[in-house]
PDB file of N, CA and C in Angstrom:
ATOM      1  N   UNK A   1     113.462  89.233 132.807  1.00  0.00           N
ATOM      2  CA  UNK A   1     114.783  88.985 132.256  1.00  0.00           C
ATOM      3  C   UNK A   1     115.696  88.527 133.388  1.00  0.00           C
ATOM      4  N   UNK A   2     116.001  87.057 133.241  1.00  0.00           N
ATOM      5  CA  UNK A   2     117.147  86.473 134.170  1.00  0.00           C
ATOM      6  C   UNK A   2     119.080  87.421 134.459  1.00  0.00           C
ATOM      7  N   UNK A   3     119.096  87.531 135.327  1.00  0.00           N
ATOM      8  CA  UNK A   3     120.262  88.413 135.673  1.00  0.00           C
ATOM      9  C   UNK A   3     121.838  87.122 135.369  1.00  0.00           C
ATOM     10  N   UNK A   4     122.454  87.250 134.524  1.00  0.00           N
ATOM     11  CA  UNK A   4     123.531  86.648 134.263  1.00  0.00           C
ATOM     12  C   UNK A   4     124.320  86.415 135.350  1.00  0.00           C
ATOM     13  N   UNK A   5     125.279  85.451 135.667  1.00  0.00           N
ATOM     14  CA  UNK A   5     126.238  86.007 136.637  1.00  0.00           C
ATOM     15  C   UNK A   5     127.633  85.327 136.050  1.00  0.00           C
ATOM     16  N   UNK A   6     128.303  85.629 136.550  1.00  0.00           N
ATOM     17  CA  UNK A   6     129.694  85.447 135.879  1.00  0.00           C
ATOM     18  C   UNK A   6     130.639  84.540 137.206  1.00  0.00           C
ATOM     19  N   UNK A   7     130.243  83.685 137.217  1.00  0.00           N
ATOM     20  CA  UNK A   7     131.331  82.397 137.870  1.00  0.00           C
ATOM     21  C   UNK A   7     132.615  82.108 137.213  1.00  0.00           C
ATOM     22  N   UNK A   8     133.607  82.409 138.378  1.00  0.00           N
ATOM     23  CA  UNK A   8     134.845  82.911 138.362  1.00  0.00           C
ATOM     24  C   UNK A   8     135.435  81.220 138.241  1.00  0.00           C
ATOM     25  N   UNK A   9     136.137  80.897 137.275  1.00  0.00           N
ATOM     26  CA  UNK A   9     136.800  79.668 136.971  1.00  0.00           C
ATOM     27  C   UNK A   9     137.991  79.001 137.928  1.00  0.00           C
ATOM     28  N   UNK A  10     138.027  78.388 137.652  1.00  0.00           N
ATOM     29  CA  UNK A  10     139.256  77.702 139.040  1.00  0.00           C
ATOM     30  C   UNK A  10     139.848  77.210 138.499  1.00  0.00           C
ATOM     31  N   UNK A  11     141.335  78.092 138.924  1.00  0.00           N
ATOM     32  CA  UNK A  11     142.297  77.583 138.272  1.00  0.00           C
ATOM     33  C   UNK A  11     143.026  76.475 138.679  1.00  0.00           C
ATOM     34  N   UNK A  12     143.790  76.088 137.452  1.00  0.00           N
ATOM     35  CA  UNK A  12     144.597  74.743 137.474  1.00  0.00           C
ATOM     36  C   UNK A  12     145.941  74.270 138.390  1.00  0.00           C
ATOM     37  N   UNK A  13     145.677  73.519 138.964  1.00  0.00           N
ATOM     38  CA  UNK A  13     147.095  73.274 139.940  1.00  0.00           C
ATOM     39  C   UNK A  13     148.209  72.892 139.560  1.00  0.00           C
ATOM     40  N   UNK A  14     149.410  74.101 139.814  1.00  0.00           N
ATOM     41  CA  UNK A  14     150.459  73.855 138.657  1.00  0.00           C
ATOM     42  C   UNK A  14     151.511  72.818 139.231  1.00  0.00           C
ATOM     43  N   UNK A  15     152.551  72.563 138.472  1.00  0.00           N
ATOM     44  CA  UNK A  15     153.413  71.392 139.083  1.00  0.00           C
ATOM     45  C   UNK A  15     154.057  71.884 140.154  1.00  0.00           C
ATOM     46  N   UNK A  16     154.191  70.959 141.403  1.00  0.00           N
ATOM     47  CA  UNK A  16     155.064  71.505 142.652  1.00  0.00           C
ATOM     48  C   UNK A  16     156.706  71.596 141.660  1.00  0.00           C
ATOM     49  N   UNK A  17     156.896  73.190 142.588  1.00  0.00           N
ATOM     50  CA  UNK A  17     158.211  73.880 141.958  1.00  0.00           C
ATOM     51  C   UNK A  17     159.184  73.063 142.485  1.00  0.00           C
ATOM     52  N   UNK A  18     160.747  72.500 142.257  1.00  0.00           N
ATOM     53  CA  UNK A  18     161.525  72.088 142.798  1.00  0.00           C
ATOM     54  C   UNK A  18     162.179  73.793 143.412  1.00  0.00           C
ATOM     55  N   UNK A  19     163.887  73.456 143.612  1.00  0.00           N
ATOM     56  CA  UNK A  19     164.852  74.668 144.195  1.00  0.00           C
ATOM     57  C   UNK A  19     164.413  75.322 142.892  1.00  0.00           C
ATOM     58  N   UNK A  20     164.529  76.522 142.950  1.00  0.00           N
ATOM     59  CA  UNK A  20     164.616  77.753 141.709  1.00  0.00           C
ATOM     60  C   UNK A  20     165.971  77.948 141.405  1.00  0.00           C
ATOM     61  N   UNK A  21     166.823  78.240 140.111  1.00  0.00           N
ATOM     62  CA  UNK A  21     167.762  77.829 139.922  1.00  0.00           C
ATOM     63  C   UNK A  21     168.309  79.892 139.842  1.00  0.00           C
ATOM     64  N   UNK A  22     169.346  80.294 139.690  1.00  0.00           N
ATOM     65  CA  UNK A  22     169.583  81.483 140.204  1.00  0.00           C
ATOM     66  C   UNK A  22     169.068  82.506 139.095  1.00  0.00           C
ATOM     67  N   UNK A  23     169.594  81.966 138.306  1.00  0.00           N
ATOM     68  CA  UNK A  23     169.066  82.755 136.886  1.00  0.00           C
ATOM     69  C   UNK A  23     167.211  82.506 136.275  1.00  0.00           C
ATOM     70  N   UNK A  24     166.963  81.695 137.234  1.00  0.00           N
ATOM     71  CA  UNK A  24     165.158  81.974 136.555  1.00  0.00           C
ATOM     72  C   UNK A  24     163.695  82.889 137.444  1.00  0.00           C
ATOM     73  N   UNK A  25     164.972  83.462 138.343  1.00  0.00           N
ATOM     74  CA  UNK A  25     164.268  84.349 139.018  1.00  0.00           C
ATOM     75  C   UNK A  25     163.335  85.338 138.287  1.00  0.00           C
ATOM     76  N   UNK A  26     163.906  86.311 138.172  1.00  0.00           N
ATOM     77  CA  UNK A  26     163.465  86.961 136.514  1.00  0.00           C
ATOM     78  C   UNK A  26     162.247  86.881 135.849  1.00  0.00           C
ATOM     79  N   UNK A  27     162.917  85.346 135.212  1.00  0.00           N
ATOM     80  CA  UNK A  27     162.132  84.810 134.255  1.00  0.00           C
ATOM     81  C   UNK A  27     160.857  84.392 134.697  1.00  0.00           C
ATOM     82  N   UNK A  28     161.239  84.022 135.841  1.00  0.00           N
ATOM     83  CA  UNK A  28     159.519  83.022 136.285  1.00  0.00           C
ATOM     84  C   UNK A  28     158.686  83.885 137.225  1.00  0.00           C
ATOM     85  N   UNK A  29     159.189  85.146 137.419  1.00  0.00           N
ATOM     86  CA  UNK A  29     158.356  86.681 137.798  1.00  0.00           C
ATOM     87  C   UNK A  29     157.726  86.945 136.726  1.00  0.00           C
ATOM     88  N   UNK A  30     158.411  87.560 135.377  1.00  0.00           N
ATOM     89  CA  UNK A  30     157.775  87.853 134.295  1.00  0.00           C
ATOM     90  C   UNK A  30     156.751  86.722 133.958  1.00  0.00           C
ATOM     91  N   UNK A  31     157.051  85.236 134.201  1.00  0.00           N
ATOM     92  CA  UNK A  31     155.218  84.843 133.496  1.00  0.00           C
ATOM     93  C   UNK A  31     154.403  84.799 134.458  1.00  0.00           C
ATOM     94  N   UNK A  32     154.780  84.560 135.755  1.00  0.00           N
ATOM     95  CA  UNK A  32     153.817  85.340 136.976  1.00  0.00           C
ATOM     96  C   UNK A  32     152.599  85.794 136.170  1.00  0.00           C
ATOM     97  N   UNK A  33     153.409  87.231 136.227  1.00  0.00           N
ATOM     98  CA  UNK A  33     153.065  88.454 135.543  1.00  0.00           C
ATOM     99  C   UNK A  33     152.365  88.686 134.662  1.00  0.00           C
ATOM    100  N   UNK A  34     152.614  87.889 133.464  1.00  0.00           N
ATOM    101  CA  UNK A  34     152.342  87.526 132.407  1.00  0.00           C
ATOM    102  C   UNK A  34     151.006  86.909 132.492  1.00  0.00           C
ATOM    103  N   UNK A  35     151.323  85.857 132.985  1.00  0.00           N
ATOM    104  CA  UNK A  35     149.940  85.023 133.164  1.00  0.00           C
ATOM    105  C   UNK A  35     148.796  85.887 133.954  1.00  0.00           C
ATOM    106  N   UNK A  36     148.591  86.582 134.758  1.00  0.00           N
ATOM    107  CA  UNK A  36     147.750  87.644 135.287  1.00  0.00           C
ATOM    108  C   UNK A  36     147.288  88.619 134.305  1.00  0.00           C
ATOM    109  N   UNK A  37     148.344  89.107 134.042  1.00  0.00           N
ATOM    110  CA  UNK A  37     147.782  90.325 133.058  1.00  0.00           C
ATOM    111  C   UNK A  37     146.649  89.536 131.747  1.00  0.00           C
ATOM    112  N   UNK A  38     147.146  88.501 131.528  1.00  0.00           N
ATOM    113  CA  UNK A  38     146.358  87.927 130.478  1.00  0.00           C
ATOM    114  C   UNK A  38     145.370  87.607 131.374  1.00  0.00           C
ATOM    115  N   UNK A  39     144.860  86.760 132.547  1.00  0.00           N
ATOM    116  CA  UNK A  39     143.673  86.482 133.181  1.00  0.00           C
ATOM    117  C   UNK A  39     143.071  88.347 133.199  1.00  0.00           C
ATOM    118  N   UNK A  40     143.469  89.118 133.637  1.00  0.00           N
ATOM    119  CA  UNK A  40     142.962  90.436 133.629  1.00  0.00           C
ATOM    120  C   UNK A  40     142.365  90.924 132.387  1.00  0.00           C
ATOM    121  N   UNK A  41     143.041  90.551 130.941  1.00  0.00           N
ATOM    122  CA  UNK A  41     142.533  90.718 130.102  1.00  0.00           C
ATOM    123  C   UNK A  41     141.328  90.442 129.700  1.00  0.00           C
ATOM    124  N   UNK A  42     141.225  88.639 129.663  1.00  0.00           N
ATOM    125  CA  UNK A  42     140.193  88.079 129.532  1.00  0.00           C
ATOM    126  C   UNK A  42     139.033  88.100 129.954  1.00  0.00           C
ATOM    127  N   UNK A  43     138.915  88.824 132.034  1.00  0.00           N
ATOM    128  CA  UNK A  43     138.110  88.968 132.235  1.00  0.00           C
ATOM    129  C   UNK A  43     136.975  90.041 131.828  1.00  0.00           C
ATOM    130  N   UNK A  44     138.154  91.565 131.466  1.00  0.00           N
ATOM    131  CA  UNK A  44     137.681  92.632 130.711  1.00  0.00           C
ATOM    132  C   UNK A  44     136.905  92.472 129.527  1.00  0.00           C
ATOM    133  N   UNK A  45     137.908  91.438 128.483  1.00  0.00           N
ATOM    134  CA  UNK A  45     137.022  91.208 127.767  1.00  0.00           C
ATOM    135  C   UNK A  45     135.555  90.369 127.786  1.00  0.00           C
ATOM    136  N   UNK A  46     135.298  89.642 128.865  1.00  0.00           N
ATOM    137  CA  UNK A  46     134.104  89.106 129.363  1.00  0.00           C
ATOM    138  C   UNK A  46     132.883  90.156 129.760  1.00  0.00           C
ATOM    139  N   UNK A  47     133.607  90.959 130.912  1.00  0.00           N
ATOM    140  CA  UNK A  47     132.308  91.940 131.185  1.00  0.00           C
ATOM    141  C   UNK A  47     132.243  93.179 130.467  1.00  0.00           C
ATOM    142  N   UNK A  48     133.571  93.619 129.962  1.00  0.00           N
ATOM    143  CA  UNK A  48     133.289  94.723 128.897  1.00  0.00           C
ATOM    144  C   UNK A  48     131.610  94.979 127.852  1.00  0.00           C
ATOM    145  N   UNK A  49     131.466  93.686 127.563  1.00  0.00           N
ATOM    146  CA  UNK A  49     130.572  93.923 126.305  1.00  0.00           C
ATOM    147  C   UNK A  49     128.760  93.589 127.034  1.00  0.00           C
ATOM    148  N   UNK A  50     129.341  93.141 128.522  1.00  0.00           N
ATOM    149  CA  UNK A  50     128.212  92.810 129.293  1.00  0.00           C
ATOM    150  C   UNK A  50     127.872  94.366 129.590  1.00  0.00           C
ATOM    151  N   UNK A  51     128.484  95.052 129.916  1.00  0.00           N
ATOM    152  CA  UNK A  51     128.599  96.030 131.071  1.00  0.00           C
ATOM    153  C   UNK A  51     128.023  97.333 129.629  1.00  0.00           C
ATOM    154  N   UNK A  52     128.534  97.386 128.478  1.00  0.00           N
ATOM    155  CA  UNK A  52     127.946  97.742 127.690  1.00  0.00           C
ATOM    156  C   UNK A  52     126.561  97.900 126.705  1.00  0.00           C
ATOM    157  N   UNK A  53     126.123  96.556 126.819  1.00  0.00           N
ATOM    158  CA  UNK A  53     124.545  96.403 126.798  1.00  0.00           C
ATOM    159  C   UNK A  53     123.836  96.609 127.980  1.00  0.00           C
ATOM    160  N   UNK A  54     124.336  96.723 129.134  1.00  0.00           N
ATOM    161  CA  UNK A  54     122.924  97.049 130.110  1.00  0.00           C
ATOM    162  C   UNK A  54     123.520  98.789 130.210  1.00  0.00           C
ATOM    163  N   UNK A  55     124.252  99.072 129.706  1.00  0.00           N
ATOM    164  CA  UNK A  55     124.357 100.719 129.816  1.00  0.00           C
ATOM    165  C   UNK A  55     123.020 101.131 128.444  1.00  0.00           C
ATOM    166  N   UNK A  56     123.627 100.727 127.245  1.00  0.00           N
ATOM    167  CA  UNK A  56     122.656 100.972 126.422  1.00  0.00           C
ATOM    168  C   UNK A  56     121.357 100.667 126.451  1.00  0.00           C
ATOM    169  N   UNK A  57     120.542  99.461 127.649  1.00  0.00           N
ATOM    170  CA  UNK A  57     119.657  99.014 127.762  1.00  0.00           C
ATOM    171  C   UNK A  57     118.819 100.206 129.317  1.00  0.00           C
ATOM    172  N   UNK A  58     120.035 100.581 129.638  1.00  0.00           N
ATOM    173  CA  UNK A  58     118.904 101.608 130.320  1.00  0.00           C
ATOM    174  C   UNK A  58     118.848 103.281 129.518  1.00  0.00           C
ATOM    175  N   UNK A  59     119.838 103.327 128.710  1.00  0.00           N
ATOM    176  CA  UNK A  59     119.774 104.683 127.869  1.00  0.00           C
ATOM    177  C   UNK A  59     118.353 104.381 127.195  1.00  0.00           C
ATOM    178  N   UNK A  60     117.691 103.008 126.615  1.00  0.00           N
ATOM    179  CA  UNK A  60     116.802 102.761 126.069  1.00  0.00           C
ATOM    180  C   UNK A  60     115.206 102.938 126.726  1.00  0.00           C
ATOM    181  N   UNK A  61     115.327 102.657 128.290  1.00  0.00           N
ATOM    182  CA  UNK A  61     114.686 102.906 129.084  1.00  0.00           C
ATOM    183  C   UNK A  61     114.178 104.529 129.651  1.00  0.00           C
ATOM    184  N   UNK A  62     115.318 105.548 129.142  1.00  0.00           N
ATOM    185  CA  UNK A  62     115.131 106.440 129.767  1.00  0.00           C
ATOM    186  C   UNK A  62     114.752 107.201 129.044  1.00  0.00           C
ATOM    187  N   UNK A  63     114.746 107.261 127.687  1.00  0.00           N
ATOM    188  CA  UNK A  63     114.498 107.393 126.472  1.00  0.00           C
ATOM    189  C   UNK A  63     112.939 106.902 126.235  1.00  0.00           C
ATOM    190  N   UNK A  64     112.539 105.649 126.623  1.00  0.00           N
ATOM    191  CA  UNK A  64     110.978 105.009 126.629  1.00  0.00           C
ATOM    192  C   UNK A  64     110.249 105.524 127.455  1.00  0.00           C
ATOM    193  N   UNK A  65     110.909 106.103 128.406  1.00  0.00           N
ATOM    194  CA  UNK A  65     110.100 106.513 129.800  1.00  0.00           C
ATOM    195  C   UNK A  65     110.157 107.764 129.694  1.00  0.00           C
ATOM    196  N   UNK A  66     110.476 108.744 129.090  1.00  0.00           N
ATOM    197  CA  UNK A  66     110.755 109.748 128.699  1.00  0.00           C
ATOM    198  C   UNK A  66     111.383 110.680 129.534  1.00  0.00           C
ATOM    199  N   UNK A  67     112.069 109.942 130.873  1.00  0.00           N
ATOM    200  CA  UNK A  67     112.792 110.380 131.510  1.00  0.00           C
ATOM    201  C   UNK A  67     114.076 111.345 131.125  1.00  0.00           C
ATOM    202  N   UNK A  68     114.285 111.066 130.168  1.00  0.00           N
ATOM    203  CA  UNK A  68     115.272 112.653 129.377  1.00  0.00           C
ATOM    204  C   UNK A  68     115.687 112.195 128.447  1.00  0.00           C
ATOM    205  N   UNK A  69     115.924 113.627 127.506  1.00  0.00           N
ATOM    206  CA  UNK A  69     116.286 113.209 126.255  1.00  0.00           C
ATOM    207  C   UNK A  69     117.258 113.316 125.493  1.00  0.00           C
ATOM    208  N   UNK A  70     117.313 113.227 124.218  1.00  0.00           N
ATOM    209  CA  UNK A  70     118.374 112.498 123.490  1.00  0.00           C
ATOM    210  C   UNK A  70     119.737 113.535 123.755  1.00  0.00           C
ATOM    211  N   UNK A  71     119.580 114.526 123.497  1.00  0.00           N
ATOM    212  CA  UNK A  71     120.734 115.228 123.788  1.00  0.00           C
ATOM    213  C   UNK A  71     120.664 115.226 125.080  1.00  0.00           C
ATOM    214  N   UNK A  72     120.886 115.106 126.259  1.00  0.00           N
ATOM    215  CA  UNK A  72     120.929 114.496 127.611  1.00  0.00           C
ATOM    216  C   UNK A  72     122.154 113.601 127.211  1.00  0.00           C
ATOM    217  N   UNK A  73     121.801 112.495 126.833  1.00  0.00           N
ATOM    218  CA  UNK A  73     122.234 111.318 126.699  1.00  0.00           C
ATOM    219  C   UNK A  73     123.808 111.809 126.111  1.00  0.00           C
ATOM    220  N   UNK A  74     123.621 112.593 124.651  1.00  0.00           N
ATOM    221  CA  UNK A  74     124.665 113.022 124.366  1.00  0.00           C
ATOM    222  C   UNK A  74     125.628 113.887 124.995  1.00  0.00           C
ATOM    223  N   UNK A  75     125.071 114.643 125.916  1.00  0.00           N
ATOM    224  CA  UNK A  75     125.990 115.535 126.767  1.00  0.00           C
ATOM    225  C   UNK A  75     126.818 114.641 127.734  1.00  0.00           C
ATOM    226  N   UNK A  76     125.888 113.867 127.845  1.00  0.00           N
ATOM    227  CA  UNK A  76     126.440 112.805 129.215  1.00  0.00           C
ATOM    228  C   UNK A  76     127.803 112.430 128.821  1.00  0.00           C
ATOM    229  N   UNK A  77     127.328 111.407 127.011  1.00  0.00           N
ATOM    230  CA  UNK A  77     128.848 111.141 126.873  1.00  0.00           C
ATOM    231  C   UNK A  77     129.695 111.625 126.266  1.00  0.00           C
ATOM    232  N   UNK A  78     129.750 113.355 126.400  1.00  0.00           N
ATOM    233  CA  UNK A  78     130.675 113.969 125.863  1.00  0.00           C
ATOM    234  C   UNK A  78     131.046 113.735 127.317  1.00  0.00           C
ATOM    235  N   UNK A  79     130.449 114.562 127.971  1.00  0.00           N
ATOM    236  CA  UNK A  79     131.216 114.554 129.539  1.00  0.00           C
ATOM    237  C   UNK A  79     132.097 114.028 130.159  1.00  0.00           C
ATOM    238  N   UNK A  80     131.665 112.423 129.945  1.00  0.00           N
ATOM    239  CA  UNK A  80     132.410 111.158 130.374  1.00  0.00           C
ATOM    240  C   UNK A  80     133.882 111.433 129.427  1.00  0.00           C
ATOM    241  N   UNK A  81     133.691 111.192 128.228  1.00  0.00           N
ATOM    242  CA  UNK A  81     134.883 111.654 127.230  1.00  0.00           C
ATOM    243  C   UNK A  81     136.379 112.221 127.730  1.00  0.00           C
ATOM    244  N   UNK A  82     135.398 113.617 127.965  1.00  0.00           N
ATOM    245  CA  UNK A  82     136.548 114.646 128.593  1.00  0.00           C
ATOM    246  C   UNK A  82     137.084 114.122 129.688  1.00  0.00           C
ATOM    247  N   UNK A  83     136.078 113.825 130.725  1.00  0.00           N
ATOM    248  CA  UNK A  83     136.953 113.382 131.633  1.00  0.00           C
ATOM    249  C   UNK A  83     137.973 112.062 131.772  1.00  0.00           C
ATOM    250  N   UNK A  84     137.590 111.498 130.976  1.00  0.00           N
ATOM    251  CA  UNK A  84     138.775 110.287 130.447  1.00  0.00           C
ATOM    252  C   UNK A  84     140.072 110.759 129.771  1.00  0.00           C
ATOM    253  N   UNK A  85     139.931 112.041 129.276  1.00  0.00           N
ATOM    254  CA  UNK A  85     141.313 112.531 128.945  1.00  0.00           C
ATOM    255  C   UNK A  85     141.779 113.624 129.507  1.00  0.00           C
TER     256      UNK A  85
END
């Protein structure tokens, strides 16, 4: 099974800024901002669902190999659970 990799896109070169005018200070922080948090998003949503099948793909493994069992598995992710809250 070939190992995926995730090549990071290159972004677009935006228009050279003229003077910044006094009042769009602010404004042109917030889409900064904006615009990141959404690249942050997107990437989550990229490896999120990656990062989720090879978790379940070695629970499947450990389980085949009989390396431990099912309630194992379940304790594990109560564990994780709790400690997320």
């Amino acid at each position: 099974m070939s190992v995926k990799r995730i090549v990071p896109r290159k972004r677009a070169q935006g228009r050279v800024a003229g003077r910044a005018k006094k009042g769009s200070v602010a404004k042109g922080g917030d889409s900064g901002l904006s615009r990141r948090l959404q690249d942050l998003r997107e990437q989550v949503d990229i490896v999120l669902p990656e990062m989720t099948a090879r978790i379940a793909a070695l629970e499947h493994l450990l389980r085949e190999k009989q390396l431990c069992a099912r309630q194992d598995l379940i304790a594990a992710r109560q564990f994780v659970r709790m400690q997320e809250a």
